[in-house]
C-alpha atoms as a PDB file:
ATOM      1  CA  UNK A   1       0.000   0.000   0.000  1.00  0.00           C
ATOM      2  CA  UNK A   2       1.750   3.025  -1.376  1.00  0.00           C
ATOM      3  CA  UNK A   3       1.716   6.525   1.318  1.00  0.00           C
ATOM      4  CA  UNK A   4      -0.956   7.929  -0.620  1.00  0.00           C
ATOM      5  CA  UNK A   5      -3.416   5.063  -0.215  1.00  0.00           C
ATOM      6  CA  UNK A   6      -2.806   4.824   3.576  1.00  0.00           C
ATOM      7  CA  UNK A   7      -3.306   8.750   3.411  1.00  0.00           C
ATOM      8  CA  UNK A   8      -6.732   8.374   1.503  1.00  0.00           C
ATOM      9  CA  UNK A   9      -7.456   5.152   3.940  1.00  0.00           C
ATOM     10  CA  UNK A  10      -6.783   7.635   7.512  1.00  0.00           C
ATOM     11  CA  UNK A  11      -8.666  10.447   5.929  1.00  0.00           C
ATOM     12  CA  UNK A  12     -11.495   7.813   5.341  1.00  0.00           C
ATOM     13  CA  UNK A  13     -11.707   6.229   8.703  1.00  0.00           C
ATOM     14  CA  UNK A  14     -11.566   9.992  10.496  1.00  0.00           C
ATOM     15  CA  UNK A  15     -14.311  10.633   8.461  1.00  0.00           C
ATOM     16  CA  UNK A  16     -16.122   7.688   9.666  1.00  0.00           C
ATOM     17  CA  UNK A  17     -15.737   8.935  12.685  1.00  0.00           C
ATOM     18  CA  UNK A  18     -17.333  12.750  12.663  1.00  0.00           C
ATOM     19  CA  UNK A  19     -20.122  10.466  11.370  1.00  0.00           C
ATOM     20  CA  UNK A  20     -20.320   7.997  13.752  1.00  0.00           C
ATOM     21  CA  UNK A  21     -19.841  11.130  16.615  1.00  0.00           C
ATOM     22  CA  UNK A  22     -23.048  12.862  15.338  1.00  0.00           C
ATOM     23  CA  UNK A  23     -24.662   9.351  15.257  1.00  0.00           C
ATOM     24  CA  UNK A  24     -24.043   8.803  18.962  1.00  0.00           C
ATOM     25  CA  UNK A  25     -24.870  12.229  19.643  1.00  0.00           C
ATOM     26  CA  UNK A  26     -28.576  11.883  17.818  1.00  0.00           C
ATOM     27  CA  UNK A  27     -29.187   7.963  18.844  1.00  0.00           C
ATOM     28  CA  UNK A  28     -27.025   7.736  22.649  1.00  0.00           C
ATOM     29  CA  UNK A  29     -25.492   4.810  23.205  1.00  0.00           C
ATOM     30  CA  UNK A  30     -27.932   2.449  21.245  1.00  0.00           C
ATOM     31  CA  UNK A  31     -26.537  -0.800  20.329  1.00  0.00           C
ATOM     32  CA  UNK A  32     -26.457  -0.073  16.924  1.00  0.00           C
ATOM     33  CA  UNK A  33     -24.140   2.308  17.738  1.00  0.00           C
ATOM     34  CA  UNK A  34     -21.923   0.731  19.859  1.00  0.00           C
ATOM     35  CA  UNK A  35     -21.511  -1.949  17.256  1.00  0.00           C
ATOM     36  CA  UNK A  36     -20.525   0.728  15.175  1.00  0.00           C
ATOM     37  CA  UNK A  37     -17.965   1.709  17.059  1.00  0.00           C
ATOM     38  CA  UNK A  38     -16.421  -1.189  17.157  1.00  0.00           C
ATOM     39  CA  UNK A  39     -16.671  -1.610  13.952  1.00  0.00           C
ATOM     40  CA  UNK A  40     -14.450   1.648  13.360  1.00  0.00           C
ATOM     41  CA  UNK A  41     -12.246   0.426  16.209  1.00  0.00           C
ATOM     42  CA  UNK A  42     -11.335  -3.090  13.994  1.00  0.00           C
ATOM     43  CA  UNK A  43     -10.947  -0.461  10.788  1.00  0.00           C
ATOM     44  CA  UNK A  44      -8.345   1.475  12.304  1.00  0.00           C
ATOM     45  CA  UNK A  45      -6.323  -1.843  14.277  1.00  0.00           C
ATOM     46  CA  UNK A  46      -6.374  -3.039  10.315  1.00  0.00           C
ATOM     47  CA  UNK A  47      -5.204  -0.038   8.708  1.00  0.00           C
ATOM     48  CA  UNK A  48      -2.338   0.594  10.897  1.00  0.00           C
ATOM     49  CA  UNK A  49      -1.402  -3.712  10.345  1.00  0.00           C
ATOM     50  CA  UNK A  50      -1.668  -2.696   6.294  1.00  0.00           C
ATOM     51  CA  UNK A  51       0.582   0.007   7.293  1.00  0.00           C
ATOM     52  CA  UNK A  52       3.320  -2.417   7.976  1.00  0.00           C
ATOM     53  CA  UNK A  53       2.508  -4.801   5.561  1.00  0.00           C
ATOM     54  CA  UNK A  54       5.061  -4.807   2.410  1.00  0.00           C
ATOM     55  CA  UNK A  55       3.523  -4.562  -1.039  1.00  0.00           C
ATOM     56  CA  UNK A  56       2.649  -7.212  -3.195  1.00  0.00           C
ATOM     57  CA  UNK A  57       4.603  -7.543  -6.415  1.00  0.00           C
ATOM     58  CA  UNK A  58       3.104  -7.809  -9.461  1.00  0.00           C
ATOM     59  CA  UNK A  59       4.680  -9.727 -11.518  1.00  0.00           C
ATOM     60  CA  UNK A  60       2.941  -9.805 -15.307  1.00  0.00           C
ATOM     61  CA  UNK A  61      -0.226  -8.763 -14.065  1.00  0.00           C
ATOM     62  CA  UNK A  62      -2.884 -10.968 -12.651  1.00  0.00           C
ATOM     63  CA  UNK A  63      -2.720 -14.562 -11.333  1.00  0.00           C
ATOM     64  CA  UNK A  64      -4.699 -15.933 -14.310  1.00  0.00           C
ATOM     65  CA  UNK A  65      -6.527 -19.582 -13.695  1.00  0.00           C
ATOM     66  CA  UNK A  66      -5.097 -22.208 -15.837  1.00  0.00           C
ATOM     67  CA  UNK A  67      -6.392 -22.444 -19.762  1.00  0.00           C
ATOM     68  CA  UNK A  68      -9.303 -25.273 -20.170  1.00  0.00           C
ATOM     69  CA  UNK A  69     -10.021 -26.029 -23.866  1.00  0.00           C
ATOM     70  CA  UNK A  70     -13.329 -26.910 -24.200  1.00  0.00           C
ATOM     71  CA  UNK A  71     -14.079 -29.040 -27.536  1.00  0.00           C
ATOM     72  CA  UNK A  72     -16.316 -28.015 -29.982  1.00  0.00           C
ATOM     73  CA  UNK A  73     -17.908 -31.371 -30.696  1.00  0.00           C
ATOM     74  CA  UNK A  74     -21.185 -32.413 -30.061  1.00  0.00           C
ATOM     75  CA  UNK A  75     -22.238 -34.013 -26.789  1.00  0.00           C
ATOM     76  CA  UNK A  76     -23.714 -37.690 -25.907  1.00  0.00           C
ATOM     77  CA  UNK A  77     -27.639 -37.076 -26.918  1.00  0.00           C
ATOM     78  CA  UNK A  78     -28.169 -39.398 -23.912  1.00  0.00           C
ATOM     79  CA  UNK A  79     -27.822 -36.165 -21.818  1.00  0.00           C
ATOM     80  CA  UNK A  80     -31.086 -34.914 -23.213  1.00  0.00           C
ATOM     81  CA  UNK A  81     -33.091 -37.985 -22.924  1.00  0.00           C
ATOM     82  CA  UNK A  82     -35.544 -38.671 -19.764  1.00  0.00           C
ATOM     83  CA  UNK A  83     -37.234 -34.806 -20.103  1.00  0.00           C
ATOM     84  CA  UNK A  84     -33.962 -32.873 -19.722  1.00  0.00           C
ATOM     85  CA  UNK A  85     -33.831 -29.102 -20.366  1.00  0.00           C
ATOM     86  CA  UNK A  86     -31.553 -27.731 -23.311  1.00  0.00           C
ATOM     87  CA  UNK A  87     -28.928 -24.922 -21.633  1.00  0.00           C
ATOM     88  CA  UNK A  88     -30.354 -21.812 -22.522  1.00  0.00           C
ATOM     89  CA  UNK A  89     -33.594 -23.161 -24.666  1.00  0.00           C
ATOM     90  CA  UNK A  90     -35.616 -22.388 -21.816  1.00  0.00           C
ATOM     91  CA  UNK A  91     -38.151 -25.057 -21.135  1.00  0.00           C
ATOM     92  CA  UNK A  92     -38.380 -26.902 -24.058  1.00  0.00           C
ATOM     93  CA  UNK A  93     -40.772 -29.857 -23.318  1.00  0.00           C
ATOM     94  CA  UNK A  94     -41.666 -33.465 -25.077  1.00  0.00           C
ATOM     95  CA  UNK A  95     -40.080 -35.408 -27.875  1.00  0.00           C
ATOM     96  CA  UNK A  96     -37.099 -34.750 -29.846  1.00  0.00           C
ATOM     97  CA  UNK A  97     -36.802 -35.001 -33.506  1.00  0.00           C
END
């Protein structure tokens, strides 16, 4: 997380907490609110831990899944049989051709 991110992250969380300040000021100290705070309390322990943390590299870009060819030949018509749906027909009903 680069200085400017953590920046925009504290600025965030301080924010949060004007709000939550006029929220406790309108509501007390309902439980919604208390949750709330602690809610804010768990933001700020985790943005001063990513404060510490080192960046990821990024090496090529993004961790891409591994390439599945799918064939392009037909399936086993025994799928269909028995009153089985078509993908994507959309409730297609009775006998086949």
């Amino acid at each position: 997380m680069t200085t400017t991110e953590l920046a925009t992250l504290q600025h965030s969380i301080e924010r949060l907490r004007q709000s939550l300040a006029e929220v406790r000021r309108a509501l007390g100290d309902a439980p919604e609110v208390r949750r709330l705070t602690n809610d804010l309390e768990r933001l700020e322990i985790d943005a001063g831990d990513l404060a510490s943390v080192p960046p990821a590299s990024h090496q090529g870009g993004l961790d891409l899944p591994e390439h599945i060819v799918v064939p392009d030949t037909p399936l086993d018509e025994s799928m269909w049989k028995d009153d089985a749906d078509d993908e994507g027909v959309g409730g297609y009903h009775g006998s086949r051709p």
